[in-house]
C-alpha atoms as a PDB file:
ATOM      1  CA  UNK A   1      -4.016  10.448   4.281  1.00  0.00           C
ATOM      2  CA  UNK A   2      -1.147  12.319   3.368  1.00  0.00           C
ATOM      3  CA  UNK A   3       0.907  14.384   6.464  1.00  0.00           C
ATOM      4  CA  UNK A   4      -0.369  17.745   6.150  1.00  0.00           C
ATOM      5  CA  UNK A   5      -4.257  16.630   6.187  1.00  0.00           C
ATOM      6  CA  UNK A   6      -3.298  14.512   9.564  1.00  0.00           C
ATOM      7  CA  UNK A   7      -1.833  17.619  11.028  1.00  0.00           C
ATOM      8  CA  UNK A   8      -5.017  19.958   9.923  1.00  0.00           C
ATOM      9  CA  UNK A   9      -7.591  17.312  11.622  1.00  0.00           C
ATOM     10  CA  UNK A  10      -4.958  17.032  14.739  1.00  0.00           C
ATOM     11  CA  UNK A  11      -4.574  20.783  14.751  1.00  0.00           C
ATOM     12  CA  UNK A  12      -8.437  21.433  14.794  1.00  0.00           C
ATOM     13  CA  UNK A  13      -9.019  18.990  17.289  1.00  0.00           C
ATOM     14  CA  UNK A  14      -6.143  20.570  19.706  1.00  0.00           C
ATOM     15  CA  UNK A  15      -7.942  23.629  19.504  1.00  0.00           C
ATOM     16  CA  UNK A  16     -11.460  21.960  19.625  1.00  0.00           C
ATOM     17  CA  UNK A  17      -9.924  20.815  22.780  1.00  0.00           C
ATOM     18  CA  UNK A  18      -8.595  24.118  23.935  1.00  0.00           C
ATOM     19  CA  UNK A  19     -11.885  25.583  23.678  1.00  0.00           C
ATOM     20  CA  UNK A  20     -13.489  22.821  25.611  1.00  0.00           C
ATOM     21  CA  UNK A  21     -11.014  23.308  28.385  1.00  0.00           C
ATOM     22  CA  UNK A  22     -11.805  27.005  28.380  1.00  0.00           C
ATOM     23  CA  UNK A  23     -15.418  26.542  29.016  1.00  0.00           C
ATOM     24  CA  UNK A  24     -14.884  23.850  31.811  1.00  0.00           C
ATOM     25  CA  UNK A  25     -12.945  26.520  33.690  1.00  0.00           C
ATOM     26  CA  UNK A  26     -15.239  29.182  33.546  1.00  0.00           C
ATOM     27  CA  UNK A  27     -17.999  26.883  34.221  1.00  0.00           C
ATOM     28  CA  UNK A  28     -15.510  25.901  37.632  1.00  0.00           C
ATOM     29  CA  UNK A  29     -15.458  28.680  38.895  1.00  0.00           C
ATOM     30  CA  UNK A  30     -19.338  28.946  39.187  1.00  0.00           C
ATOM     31  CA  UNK A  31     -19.832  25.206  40.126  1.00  0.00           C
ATOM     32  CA  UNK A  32     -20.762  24.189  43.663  1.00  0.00           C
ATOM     33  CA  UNK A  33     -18.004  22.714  45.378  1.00  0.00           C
ATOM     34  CA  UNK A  34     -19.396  18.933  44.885  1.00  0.00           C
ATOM     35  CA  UNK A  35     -18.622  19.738  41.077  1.00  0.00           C
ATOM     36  CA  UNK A  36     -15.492  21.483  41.207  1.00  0.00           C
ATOM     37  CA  UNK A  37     -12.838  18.424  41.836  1.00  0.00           C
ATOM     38  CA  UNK A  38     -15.302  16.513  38.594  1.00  0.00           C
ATOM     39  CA  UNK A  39     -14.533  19.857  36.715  1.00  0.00           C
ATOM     40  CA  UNK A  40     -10.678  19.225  37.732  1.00  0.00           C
ATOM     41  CA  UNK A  41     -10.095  16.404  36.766  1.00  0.00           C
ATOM     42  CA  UNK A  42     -11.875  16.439  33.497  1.00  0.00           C
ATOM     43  CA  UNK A  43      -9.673  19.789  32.918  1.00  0.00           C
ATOM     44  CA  UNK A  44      -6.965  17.644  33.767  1.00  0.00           C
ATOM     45  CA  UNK A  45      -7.627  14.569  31.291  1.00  0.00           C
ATOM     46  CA  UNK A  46      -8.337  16.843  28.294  1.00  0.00           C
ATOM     47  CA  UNK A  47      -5.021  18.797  29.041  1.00  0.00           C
ATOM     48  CA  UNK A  48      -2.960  15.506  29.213  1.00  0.00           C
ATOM     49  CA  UNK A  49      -4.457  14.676  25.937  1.00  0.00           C
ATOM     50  CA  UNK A  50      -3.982  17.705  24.548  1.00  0.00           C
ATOM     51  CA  UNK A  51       0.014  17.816  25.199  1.00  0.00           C
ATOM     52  CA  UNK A  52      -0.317  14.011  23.732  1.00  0.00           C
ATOM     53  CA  UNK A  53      -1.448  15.131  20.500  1.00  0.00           C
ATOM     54  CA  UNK A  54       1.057  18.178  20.280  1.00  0.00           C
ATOM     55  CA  UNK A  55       3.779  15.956  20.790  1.00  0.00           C
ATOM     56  CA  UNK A  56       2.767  13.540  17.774  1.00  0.00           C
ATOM     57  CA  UNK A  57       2.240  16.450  15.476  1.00  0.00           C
ATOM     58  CA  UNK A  58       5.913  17.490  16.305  1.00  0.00           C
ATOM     59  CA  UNK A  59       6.546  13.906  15.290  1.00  0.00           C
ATOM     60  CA  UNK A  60       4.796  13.747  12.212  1.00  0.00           C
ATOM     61  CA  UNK A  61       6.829  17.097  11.323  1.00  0.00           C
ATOM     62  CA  UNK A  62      10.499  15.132  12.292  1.00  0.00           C
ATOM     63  CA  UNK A  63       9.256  11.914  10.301  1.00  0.00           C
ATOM     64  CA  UNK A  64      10.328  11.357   6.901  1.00  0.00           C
ATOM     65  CA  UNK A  65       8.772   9.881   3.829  1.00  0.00           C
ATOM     66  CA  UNK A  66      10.416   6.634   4.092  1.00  0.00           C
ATOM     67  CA  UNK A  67       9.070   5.893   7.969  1.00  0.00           C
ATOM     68  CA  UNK A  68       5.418   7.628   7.366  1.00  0.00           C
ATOM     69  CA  UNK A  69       3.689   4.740   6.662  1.00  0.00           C
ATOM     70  CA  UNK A  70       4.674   3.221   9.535  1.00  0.00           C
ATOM     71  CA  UNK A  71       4.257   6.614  11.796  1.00  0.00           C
ATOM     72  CA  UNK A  72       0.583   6.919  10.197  1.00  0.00           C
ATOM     73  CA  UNK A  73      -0.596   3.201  11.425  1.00  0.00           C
ATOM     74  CA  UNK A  74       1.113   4.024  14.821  1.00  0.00           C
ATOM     75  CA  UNK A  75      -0.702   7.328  15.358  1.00  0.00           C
ATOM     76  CA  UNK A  76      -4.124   5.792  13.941  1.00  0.00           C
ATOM     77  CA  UNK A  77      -4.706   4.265  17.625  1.00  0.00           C
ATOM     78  CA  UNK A  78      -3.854   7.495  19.401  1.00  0.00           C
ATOM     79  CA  UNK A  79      -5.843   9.188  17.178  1.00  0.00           C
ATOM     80  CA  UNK A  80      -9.008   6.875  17.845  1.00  0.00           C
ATOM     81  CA  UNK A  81      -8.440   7.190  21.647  1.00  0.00           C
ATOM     82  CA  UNK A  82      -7.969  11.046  21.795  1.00  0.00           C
ATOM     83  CA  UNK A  83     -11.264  11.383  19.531  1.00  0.00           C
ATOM     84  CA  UNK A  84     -13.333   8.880  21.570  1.00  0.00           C
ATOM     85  CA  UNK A  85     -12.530  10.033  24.883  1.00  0.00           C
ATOM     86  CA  UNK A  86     -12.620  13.771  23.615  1.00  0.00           C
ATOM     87  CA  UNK A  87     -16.431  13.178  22.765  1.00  0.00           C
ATOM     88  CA  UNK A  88     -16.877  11.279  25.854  1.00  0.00           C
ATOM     89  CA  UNK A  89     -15.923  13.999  28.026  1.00  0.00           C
ATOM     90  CA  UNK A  90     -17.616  16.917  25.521  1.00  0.00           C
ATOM     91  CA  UNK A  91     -20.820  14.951  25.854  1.00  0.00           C
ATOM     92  CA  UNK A  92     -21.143  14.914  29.382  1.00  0.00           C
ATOM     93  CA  UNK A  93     -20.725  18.609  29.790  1.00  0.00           C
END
């Protein structure tokens, strides 16, 4: 995968992940109060991991040729994690 596809899939999934975090506040605000610290902290996760993946885009950007390879197999676990938990938290809203 070459950098520019890596930063398209990242870039959909930030804003995949944008969108989910817009729904979870609207649905916050109309949540009983029980709800609303679950809502929170899920809000919370998905933001964290958000920023995360920003920041490695920017680093894919500042990387060059010689050290992709090695950037690439780095970012391949990050990558994994963001997805899984992003699907984790999708699916239980």
């Amino acid at each position: 995968m070459d950098k520019e596809t890596l930063k398209a899939k990242i870039n959909q999934l930030i804003d995949e992940t944008a969108a989910k975090i817009d729904e979870l506040k609207a649905k916050k605000e109309k949540a009983e109060a029980n709800m609303k610290a679950k809502y929170e902290e899920t809000i919370r996760e998905l933001e964290e991991r958000k920023n995360k993946m920003q920041n490695k885009i920017k680093e894919i950007q500042e990387t060059s040729e010689e050290k992709w390879e090695h950037v690439k197999e780095s970012f391949s676990a990050a990558w994994e994690d963001f997805k899984s938990g992003f699907e984790k938290i999708k699916s239980a809203f």
